[in-house]
PDB file of N, CA and C in Angstrom:
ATOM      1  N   UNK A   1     104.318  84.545  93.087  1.00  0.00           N
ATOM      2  CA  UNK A   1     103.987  85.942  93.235  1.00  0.00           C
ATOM      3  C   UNK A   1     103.633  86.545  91.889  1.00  0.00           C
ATOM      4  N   UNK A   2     102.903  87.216  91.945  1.00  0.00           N
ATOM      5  CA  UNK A   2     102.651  88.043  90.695  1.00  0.00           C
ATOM      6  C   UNK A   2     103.401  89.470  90.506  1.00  0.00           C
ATOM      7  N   UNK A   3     103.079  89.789  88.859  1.00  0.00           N
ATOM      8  CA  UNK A   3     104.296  90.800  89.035  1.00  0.00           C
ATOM      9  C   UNK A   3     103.333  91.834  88.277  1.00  0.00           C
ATOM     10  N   UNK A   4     104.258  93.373  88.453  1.00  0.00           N
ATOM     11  CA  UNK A   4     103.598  94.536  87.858  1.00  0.00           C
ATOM     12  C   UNK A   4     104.293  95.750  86.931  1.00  0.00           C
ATOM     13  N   UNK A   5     103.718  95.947  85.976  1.00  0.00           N
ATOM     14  CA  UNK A   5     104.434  96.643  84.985  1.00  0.00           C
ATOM     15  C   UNK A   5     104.748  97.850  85.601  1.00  0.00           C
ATOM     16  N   UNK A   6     105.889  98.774  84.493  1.00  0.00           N
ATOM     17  CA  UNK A   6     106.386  99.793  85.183  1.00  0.00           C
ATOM     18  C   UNK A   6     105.337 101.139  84.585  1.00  0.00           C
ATOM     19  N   UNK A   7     104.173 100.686  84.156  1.00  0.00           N
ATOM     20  CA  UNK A   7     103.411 101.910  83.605  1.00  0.00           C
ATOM     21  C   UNK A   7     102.335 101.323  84.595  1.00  0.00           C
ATOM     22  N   UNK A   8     102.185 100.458  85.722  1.00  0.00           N
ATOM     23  CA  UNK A   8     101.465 100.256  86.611  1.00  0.00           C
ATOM     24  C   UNK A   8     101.713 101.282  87.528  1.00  0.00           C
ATOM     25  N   UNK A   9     103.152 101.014  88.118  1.00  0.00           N
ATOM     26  CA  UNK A   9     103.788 101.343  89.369  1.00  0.00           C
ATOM     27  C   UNK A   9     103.575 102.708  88.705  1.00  0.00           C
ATOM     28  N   UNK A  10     104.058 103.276  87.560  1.00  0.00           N
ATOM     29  CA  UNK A  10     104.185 105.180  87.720  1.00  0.00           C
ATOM     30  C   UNK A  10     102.598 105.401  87.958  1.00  0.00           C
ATOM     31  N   UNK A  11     101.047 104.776  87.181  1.00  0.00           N
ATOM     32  CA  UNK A  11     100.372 105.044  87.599  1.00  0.00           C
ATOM     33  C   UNK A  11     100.054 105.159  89.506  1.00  0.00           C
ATOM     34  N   UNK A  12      99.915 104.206  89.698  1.00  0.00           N
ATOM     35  CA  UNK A  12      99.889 104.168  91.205  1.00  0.00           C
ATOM     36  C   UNK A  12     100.532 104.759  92.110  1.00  0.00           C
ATOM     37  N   UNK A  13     102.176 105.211  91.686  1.00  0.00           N
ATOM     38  CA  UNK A  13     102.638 106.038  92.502  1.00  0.00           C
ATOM     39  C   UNK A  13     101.791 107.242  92.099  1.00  0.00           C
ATOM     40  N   UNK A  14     101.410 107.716  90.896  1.00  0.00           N
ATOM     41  CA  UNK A  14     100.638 109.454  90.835  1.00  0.00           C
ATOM     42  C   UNK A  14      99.498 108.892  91.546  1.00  0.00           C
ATOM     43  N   UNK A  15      98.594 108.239  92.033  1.00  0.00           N
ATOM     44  CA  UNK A  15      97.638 107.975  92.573  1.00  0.00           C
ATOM     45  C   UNK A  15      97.944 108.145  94.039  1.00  0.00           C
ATOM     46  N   UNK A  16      98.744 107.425  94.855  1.00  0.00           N
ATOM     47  CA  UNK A  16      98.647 107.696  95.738  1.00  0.00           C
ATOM     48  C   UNK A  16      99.801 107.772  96.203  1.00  0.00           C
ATOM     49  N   UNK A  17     100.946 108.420  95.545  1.00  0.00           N
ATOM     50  CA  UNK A  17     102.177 109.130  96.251  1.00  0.00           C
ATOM     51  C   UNK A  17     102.766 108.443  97.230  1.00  0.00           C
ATOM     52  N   UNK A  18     103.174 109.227  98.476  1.00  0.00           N
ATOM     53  CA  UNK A  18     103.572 109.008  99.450  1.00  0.00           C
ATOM     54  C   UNK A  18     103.447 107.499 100.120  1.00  0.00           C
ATOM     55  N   UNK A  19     102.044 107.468  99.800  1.00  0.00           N
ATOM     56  CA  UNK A  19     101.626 106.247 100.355  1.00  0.00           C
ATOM     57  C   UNK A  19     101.810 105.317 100.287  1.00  0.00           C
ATOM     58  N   UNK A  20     102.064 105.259  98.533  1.00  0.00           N
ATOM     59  CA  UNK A  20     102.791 104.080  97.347  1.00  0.00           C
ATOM     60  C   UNK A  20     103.747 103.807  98.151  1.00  0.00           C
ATOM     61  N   UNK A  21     104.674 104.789  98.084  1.00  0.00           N
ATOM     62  CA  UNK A  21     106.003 104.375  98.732  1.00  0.00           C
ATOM     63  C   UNK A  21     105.711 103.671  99.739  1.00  0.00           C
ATOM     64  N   UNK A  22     105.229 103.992 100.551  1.00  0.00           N
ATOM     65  CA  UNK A  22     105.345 103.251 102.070  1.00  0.00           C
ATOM     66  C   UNK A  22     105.004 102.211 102.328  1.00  0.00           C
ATOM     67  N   UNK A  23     103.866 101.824 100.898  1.00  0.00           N
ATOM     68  CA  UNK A  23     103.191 100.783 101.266  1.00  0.00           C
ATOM     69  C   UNK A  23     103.498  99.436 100.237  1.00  0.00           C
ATOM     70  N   UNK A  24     104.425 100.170  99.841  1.00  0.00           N
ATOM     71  CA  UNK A  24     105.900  99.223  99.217  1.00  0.00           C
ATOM     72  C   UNK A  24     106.508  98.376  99.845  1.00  0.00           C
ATOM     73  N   UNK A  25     107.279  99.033 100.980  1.00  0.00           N
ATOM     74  CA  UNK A  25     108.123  98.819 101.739  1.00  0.00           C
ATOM     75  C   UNK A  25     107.779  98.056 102.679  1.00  0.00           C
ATOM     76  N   UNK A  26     106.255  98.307 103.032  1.00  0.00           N
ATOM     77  CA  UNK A  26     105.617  96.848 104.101  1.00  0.00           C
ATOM     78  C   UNK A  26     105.529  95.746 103.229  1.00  0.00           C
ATOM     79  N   UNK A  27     104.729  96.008 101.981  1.00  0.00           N
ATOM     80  CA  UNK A  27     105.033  94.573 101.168  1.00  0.00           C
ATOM     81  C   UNK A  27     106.300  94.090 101.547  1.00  0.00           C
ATOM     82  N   UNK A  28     107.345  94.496 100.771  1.00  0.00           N
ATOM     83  CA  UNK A  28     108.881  93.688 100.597  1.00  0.00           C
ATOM     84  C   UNK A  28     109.305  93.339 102.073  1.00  0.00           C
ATOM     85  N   UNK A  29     108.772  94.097 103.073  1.00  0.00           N
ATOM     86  CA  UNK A  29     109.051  93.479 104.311  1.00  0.00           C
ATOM     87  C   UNK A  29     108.150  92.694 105.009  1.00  0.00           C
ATOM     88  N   UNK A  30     107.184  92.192 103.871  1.00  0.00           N
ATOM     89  CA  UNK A  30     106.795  90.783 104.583  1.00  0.00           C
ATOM     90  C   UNK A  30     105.927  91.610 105.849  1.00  0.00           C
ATOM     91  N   UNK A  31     105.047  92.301 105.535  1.00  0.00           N
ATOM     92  CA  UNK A  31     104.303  92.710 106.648  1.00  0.00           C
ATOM     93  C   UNK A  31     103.273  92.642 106.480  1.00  0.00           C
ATOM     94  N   UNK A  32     102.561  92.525 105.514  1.00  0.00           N
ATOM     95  CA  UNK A  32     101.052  91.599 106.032  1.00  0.00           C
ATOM     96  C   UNK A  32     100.740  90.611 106.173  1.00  0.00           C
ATOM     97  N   UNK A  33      99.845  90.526 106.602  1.00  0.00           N
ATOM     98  CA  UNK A  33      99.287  89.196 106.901  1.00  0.00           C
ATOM     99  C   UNK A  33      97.454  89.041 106.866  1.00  0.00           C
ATOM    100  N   UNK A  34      97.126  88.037 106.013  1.00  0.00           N
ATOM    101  CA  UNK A  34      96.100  87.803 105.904  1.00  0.00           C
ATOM    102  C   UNK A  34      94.863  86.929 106.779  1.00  0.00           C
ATOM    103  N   UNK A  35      94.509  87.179 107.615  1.00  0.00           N
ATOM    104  CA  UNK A  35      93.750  86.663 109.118  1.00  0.00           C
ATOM    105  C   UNK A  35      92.472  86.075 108.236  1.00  0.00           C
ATOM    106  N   UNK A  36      92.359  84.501 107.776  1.00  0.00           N
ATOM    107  CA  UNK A  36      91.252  83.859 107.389  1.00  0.00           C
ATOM    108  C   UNK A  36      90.535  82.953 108.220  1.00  0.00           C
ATOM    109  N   UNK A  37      88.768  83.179 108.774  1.00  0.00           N
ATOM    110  CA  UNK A  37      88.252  82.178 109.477  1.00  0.00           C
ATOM    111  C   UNK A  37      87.791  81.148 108.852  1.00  0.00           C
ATOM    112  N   UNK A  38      87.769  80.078 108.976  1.00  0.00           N
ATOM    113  CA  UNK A  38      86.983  78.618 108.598  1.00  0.00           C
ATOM    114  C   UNK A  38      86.092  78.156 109.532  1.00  0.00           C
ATOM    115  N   UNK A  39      85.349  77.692 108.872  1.00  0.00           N
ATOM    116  CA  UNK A  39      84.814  77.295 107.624  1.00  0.00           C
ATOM    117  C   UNK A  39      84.387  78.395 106.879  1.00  0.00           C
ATOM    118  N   UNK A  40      83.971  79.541 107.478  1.00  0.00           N
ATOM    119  CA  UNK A  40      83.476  81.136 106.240  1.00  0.00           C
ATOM    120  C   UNK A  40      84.298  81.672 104.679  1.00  0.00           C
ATOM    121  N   UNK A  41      85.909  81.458 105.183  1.00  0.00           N
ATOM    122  CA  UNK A  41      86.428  82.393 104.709  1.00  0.00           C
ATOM    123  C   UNK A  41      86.756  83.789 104.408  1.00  0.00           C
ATOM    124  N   UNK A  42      85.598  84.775 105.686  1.00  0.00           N
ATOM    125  CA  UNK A  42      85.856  85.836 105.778  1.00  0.00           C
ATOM    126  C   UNK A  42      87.364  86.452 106.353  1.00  0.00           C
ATOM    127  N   UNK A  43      87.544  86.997 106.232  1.00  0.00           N
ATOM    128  CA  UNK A  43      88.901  87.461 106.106  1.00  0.00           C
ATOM    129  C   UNK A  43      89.181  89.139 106.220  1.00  0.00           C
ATOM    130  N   UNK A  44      90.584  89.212 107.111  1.00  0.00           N
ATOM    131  CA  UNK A  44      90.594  91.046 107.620  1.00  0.00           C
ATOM    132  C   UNK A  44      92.291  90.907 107.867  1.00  0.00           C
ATOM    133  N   UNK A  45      92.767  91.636 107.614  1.00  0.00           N
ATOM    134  CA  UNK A  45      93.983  91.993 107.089  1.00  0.00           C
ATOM    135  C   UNK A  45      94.967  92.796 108.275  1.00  0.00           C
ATOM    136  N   UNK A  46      96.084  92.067 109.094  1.00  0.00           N
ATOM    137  CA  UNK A  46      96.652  92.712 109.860  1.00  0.00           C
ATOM    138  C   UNK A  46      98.367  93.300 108.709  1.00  0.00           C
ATOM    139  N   UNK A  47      98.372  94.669 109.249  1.00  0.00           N
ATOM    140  CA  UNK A  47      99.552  95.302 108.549  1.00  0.00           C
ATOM    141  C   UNK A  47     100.531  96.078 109.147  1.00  0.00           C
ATOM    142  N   UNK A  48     102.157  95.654 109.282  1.00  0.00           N
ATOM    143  CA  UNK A  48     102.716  95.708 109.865  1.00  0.00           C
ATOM    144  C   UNK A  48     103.272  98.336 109.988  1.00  0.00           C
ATOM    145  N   UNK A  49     102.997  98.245 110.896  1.00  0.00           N
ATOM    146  CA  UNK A  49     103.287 100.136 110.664  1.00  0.00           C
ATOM    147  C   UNK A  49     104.907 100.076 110.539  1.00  0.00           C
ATOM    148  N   UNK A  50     105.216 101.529 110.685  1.00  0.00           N
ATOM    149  CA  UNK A  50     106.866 101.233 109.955  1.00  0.00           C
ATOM    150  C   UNK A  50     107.282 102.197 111.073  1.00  0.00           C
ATOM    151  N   UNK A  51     106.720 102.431 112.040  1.00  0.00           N
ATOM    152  CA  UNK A  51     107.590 102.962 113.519  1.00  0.00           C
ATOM    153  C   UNK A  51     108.213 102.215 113.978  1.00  0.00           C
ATOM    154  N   UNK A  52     109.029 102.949 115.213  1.00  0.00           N
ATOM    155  CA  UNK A  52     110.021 101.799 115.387  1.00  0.00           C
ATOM    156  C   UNK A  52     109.275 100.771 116.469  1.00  0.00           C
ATOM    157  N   UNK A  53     108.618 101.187 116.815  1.00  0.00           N
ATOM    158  CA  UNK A  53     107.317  99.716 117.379  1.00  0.00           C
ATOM    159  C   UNK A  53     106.812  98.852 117.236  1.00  0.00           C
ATOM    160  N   UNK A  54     106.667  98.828 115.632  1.00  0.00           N
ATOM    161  CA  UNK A  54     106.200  98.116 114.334  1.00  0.00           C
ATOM    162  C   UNK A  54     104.830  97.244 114.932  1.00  0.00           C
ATOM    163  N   UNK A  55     103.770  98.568 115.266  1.00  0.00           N
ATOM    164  CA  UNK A  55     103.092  98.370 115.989  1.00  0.00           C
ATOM    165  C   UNK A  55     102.075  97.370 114.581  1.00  0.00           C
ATOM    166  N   UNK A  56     101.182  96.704 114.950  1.00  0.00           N
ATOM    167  CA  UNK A  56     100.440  96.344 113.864  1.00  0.00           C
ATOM    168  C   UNK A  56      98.784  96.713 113.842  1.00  0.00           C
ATOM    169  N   UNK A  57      98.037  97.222 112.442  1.00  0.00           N
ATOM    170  CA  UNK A  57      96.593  97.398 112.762  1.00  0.00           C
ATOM    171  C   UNK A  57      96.124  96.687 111.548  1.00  0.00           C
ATOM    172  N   UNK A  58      94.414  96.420 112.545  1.00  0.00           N
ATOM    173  CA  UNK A  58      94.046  95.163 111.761  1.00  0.00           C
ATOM    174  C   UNK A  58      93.122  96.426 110.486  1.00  0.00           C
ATOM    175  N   UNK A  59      92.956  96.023 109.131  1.00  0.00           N
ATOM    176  CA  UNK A  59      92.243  96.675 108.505  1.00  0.00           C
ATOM    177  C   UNK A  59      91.450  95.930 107.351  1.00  0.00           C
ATOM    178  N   UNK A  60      90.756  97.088 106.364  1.00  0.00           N
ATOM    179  CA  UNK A  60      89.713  95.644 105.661  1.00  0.00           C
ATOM    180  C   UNK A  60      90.114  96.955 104.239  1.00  0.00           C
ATOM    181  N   UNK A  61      90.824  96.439 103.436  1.00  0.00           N
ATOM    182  CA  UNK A  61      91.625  97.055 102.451  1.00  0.00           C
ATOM    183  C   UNK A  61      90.665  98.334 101.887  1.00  0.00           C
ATOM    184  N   UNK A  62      89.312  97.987 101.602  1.00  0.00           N
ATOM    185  CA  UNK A  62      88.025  98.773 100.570  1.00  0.00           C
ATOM    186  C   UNK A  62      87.700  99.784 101.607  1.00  0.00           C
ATOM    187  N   UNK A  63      87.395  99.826 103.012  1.00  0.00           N
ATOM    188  CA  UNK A  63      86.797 100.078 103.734  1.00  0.00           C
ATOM    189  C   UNK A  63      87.625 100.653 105.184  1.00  0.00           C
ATOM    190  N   UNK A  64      88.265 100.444 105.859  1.00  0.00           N
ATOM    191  CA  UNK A  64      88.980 100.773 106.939  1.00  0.00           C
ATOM    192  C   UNK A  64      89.682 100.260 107.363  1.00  0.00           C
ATOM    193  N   UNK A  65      90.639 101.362 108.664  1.00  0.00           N
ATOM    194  CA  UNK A  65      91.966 100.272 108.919  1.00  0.00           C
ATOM    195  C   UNK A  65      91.580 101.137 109.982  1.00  0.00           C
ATOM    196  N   UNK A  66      92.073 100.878 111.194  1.00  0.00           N
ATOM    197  CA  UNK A  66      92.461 101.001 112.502  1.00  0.00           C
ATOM    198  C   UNK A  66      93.629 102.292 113.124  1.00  0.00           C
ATOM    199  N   UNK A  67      94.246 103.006 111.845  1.00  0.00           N
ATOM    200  CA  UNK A  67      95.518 103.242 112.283  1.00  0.00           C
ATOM    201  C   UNK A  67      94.865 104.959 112.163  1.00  0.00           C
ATOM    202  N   UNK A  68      96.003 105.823 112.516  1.00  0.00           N
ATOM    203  CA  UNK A  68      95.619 107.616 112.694  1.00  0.00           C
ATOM    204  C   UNK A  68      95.044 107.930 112.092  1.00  0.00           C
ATOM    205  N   UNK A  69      96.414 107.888 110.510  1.00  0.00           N
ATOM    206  CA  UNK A  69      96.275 108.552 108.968  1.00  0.00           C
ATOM    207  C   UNK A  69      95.051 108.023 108.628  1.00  0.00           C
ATOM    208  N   UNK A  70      94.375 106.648 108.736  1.00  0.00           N
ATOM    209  CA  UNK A  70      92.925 106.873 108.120  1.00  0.00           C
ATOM    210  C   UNK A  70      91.741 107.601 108.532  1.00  0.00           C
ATOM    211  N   UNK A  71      91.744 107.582 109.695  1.00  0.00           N
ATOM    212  CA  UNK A  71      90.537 108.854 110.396  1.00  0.00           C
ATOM    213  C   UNK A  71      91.293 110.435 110.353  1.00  0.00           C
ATOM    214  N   UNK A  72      92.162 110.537 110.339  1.00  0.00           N
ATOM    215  CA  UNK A  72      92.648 111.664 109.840  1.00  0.00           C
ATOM    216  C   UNK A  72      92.548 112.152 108.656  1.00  0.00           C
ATOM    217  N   UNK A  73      93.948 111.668 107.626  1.00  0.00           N
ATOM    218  CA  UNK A  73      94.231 111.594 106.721  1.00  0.00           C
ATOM    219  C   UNK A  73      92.166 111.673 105.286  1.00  0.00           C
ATOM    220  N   UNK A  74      92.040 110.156 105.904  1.00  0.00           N
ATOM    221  CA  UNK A  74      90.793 109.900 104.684  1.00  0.00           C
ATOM    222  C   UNK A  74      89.485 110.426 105.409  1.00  0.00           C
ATOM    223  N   UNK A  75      89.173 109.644 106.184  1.00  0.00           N
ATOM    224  CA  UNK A  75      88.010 110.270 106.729  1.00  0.00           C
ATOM    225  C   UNK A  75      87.780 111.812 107.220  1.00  0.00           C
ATOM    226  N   UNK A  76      88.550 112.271 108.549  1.00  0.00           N
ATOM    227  CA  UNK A  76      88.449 114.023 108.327  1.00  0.00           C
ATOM    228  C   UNK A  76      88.693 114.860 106.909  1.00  0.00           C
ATOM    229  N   UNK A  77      89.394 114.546 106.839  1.00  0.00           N
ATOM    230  CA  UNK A  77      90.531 115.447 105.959  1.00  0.00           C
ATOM    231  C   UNK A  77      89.672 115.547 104.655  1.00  0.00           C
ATOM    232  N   UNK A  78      89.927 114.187 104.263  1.00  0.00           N
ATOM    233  CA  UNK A  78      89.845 113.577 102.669  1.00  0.00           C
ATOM    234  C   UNK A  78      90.845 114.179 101.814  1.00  0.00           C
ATOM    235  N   UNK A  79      92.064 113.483 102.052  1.00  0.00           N
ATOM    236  CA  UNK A  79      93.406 114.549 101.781  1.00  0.00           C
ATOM    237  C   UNK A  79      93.892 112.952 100.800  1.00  0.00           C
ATOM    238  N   UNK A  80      93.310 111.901 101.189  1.00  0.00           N
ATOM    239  CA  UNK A  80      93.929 110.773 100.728  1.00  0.00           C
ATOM    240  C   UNK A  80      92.938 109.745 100.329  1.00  0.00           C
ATOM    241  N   UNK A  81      92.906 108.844  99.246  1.00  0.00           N
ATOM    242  CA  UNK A  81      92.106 107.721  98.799  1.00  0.00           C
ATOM    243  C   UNK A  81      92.177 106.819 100.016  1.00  0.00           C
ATOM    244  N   UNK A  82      93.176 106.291 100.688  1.00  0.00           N
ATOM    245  CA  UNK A  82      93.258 105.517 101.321  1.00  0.00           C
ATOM    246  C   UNK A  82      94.454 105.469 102.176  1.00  0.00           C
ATOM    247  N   UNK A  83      94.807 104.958 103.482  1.00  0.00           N
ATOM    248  CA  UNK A  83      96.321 104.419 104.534  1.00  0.00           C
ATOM    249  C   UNK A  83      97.284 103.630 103.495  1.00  0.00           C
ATOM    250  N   UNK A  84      98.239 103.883 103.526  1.00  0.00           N
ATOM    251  CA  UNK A  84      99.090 102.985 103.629  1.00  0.00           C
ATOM    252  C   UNK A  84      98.891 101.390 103.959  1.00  0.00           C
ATOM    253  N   UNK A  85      98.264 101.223 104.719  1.00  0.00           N
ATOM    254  CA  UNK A  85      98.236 100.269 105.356  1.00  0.00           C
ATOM    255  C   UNK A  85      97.062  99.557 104.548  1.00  0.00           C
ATOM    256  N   UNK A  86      96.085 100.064 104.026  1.00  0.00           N
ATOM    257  CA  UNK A  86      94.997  99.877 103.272  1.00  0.00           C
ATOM    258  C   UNK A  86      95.580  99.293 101.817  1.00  0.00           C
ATOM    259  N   UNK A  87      96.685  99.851 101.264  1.00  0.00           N
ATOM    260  CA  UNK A  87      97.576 100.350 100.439  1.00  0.00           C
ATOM    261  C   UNK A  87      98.031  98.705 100.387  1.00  0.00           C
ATOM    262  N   UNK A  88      98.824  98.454 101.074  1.00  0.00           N
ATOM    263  CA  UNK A  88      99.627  97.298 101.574  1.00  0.00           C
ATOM    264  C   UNK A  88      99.100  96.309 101.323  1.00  0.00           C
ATOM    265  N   UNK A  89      97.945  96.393 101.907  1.00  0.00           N
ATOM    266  CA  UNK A  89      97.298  95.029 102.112  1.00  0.00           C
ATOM    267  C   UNK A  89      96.217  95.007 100.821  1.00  0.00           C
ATOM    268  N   UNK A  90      96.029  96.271 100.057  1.00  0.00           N
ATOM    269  CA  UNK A  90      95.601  95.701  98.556  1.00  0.00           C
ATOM    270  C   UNK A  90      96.651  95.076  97.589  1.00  0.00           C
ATOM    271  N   UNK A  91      97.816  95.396  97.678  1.00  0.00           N
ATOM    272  CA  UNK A  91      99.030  95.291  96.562  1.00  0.00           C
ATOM    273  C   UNK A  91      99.324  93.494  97.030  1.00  0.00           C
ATOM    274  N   UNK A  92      99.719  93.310  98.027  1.00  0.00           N
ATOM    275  CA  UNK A  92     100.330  92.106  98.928  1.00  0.00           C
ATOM    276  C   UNK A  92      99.031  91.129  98.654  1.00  0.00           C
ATOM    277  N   UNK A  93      97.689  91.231  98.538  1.00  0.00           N
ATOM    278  CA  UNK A  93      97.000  90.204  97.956  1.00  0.00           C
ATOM    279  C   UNK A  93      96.902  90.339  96.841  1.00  0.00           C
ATOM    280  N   UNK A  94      96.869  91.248  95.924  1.00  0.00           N
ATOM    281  CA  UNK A  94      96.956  91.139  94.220  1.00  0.00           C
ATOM    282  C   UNK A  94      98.501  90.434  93.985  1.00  0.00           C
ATOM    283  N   UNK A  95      99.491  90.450  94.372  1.00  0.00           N
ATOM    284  CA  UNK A  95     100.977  90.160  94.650  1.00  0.00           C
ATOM    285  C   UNK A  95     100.859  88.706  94.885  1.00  0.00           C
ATOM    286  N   UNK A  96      99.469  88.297  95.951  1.00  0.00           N
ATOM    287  CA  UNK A  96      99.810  86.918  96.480  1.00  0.00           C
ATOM    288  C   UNK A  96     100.700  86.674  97.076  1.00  0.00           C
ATOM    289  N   UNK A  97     101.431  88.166  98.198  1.00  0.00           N
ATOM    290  CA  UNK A  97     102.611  87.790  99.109  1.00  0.00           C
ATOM    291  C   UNK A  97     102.280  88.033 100.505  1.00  0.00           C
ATOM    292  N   UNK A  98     100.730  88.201 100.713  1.00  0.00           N
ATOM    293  CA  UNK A  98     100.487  88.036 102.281  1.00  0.00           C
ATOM    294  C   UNK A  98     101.195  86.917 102.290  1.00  0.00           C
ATOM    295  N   UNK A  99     101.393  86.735 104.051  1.00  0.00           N
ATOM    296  CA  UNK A  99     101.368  85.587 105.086  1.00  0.00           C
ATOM    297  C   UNK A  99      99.805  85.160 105.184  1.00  0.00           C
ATOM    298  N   UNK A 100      99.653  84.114 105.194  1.00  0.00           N
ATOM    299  CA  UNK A 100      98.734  83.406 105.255  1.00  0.00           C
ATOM    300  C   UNK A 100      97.631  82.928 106.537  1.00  0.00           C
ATOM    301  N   UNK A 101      96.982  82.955 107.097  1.00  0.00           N
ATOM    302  CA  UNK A 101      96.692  83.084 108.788  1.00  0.00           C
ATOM    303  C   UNK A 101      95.393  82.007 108.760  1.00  0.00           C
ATOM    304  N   UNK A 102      95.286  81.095 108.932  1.00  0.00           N
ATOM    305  CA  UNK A 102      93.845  80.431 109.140  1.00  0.00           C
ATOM    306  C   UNK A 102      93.277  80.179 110.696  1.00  0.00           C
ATOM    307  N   UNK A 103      92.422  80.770 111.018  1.00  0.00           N
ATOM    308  CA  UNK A 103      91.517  80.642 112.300  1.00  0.00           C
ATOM    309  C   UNK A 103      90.105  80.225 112.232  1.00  0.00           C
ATOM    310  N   UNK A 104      89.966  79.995 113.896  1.00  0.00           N
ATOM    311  CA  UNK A 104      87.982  79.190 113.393  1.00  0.00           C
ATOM    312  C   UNK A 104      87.385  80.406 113.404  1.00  0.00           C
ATOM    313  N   UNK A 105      86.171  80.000 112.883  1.00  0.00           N
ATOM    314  CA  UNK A 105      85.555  81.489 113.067  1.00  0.00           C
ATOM    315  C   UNK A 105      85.389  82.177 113.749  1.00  0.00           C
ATOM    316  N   UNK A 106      85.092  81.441 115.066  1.00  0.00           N
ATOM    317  CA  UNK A 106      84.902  81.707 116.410  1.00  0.00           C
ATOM    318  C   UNK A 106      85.924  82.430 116.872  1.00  0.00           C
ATOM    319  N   UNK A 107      87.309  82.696 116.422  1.00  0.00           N
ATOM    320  CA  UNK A 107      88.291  83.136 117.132  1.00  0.00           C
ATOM    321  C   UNK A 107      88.258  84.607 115.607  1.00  0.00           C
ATOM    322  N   UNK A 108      88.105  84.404 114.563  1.00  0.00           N
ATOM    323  CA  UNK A 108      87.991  85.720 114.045  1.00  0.00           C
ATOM    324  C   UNK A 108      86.816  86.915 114.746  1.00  0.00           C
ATOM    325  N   UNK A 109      85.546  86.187 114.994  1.00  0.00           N
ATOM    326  CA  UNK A 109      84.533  86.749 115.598  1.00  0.00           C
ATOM    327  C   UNK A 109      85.361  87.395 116.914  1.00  0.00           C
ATOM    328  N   UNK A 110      86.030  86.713 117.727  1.00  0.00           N
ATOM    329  CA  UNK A 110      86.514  87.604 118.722  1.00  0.00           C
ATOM    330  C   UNK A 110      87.640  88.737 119.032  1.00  0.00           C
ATOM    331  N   UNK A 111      88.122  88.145 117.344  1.00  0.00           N
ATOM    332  CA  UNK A 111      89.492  89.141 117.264  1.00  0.00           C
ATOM    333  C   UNK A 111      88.754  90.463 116.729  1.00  0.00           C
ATOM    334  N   UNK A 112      88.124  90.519 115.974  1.00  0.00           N
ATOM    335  CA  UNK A 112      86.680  91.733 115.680  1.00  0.00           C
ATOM    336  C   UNK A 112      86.015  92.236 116.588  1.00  0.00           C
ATOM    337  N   UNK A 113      85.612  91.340 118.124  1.00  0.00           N
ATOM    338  CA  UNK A 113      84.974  92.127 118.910  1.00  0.00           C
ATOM    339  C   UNK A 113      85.777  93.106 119.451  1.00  0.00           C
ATOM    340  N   UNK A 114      87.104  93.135 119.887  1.00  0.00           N
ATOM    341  CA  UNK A 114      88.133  93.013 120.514  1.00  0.00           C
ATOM    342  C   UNK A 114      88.700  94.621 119.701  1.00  0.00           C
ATOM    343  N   UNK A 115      87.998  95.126 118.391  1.00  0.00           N
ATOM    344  CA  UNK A 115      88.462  96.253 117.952  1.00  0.00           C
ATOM    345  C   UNK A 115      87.621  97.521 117.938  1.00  0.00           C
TER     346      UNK A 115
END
């Protein structure tokens, strides 16, 4: 795993606050997971939410996630850089502590149609 200074973390928490936090806490709990097809290597990012449902949405860290707070939150609003969940699943691959997921392509292609 890789590690991060503490003039990282204060940056990033003033960056994105709330979110930091939360999207802490899915790291250390082992809640993402990284969905890779082969032979491509394209790749889309499922992240665990922190209700008590621990419902999961699939998202693509730069670009979108599936869950409220981002069509709310970033897209209406523009109250926020990014979800939590977006959040998560950038830190957890710079970290190198996703879960790991390999599928054929054929079955990523359908887990994409499917959203």
């Amino acid at each position: 795993m890789g590690a991060v200074t503490d003039e990282q973390l204060s940056i990033l928490h003033f960056l994105f606050g709330k979110n930091f936090e939360r999207a802490t806490r899915i790291v250390d709990q082992r809640g993402v997971k990284k969905i890779s097809g082969e032979p491509s290597g394209r790749s889309i990012f499922q992240v665990v939410g922190e209700s008590r449902r621990k419902e999961e949405y699939f998202c693509f860290p730069e670009s979108y996630c599936a869950c409220y707070s981002f069509f709310y939150d970033v897209v209406n609003r523009a109250e926020q850089l990014c979800c939590k969940h977006q959040l998560a699943a950038r830190l957890a691959a710079s970290l190198r502590s996703c879960r790991e997921v390999k599928i054929s392509d054929e079955q990523l292609a359908f887990l994409l149609s499917e959203l």
